[in-house]
Protein backbone atom coordinates (compact mmCIF):
# COMPACT_ATOMS: atom_id res chain seq x y z
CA UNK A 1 300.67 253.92 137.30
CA UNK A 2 300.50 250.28 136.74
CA UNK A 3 298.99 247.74 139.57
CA UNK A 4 299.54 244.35 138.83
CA UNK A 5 297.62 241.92 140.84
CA UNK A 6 299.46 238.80 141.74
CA UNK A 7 296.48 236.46 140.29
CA UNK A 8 297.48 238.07 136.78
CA UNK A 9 301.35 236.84 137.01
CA UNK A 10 300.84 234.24 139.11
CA UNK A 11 303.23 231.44 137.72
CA UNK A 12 304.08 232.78 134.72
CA UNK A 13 307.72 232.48 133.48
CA UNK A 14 309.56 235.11 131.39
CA UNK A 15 313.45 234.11 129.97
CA UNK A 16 315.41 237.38 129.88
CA UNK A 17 318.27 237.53 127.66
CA UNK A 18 320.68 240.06 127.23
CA UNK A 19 324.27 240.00 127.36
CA UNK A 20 324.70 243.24 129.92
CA UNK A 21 324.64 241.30 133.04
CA UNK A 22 324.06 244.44 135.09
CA UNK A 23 320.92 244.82 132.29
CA UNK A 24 319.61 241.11 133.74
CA UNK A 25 320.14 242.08 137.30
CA UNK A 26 317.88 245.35 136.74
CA UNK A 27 315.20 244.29 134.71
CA UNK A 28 315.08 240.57 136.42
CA UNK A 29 314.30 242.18 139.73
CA UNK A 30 311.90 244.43 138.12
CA UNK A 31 309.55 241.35 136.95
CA UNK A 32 309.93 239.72 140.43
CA UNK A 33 308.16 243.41 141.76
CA UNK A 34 305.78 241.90 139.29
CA UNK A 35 305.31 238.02 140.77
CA UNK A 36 306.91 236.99 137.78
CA UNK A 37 309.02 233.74 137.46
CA UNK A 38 312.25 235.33 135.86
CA UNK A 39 315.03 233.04 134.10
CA UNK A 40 317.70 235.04 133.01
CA UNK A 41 320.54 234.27 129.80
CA UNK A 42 323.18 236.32 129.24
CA UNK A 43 323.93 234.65 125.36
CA UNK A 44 322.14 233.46 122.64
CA UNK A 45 323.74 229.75 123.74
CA UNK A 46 322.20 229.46 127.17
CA UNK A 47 318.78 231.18 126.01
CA UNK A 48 318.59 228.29 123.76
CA UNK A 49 319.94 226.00 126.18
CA UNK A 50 316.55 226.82 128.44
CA UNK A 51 314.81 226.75 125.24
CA UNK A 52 315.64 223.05 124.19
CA UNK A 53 314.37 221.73 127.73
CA UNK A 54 310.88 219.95 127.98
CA UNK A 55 310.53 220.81 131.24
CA UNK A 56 311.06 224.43 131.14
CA UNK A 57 307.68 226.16 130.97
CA UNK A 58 308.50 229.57 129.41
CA UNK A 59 305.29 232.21 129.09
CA UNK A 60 307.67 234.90 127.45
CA UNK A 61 310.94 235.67 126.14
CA UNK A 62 312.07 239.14 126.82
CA UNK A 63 315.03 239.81 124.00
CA UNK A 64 317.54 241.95 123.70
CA UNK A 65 317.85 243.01 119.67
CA UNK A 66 321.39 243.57 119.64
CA UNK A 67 323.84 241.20 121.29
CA UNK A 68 327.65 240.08 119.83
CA UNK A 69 326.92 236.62 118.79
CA UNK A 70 323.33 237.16 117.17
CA UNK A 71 320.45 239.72 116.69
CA UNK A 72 317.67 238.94 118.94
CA UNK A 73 315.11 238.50 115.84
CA UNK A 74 317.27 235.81 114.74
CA UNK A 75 317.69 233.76 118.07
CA UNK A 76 313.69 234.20 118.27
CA UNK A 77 313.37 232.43 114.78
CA UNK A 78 315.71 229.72 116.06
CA UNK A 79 313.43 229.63 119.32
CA UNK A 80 310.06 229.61 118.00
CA UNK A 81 311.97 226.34 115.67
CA UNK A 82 311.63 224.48 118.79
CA UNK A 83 308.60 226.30 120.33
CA UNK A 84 306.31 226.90 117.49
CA UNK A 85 303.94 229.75 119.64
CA UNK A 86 306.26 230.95 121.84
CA UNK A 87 305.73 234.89 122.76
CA UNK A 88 308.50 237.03 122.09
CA UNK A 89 309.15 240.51 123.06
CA UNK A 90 311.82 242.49 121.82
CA UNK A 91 313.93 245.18 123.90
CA UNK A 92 316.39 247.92 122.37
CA UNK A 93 318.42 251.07 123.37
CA UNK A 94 318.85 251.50 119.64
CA UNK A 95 316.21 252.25 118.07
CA UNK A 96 317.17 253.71 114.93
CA UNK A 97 319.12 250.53 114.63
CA UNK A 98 318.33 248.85 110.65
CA UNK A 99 317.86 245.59 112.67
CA UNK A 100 315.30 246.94 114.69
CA UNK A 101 313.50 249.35 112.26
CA UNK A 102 313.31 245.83 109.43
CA UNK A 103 312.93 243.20 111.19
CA UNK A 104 311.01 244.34 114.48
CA UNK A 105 309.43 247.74 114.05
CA UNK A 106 308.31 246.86 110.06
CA UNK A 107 307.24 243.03 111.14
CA UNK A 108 304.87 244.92 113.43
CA UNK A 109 306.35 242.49 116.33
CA UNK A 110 306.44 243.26 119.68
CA UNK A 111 309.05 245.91 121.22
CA UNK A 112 310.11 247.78 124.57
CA UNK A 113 312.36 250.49 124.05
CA UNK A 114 315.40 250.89 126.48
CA UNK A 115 315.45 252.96 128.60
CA UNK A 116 311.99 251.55 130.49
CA UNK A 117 310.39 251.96 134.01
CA UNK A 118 309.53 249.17 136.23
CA UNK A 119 305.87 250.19 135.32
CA UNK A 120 306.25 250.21 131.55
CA UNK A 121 307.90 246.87 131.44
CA UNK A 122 305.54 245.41 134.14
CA UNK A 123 302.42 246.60 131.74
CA UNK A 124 303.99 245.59 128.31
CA UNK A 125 304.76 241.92 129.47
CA UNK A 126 300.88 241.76 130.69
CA UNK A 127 300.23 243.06 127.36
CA UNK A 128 301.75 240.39 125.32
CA UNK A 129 301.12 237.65 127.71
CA UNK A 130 297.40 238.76 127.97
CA UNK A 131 296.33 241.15 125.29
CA UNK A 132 293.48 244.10 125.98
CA UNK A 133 291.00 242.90 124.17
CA UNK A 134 291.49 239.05 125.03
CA UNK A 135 291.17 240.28 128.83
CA UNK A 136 287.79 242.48 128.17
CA UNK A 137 286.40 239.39 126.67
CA UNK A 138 287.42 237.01 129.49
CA UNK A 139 285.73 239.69 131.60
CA UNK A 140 282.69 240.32 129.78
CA UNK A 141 282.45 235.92 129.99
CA UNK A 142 282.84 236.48 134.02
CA UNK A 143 280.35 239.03 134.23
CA UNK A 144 278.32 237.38 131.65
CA UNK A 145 278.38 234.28 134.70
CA UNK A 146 277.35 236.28 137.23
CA UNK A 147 273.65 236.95 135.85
């Protein structure tokens, strides 16, 4: 099971967008279980609304691949336009789709499969927003400290 301390997510903020509403309701109380910050988009417009604004500090955008008015690959590449490093990660229910399978899956970039527990989400954001091996040597530097 996954324990998240609140230090770890402690005022980090993930943009969800998706455009299932009932989708954003789900997942965006799912990340506040996590003390996450949660902004939530239900088109490509308003995720790059949020995106566009100085003062919006954004950890992680949460994706949805497939939406009507754009694939989420392609709003990320119109994101990271205006936010160079911003960390992506990519949700689908299809996942023999060709969008996700080329430009996700074969990009090596990150994804979540739908459907997803509270748990599996919860540890996959903490993965991209803090990788393994960037954690063990943050610890190793604390315990290095210690001595």
């Amino acid at each position: 099971m996954y324990m998240n301390t609140q230090q770890e997510s402690l005022s980090k903020t993930i943009l969800v967008v998706d455009d299932d509403l009932s989708v954003l309701s789900v997942i965006k109380c799912m990340l506040e279980c996590g003390d996450y910050n949660v902004l939530i988009a239900h088109s490509a417009e308003s995720a790059l609304r949020m995106a566009e604004r100085d003062d919006l500090a954004i950890d992680l955008m949460l994706i949805d691949v497939l939406m009507p008015d754009i694939t989420g690959p392609d709003l990320a590449e119109r994101i990271q336009a205006i936010r160079p490093h911003q960390k992506v990660l990519f949700m689908s229910g299809c996942t023999e789709s060709e969008v996700v399978r080329v430009k996700i899956l074969d990009r090596a970039l990150g994804f979540l499969p739908k459907p997803f527990t509270s748990d599996g989400l919860l540890e996959r954001v903490q993965n991209v927003l803090d990788p393994p091996m960037q954690r063990a040597a943050a610890g190793a530097a604390a315990s290095q400290s210690i001595r």
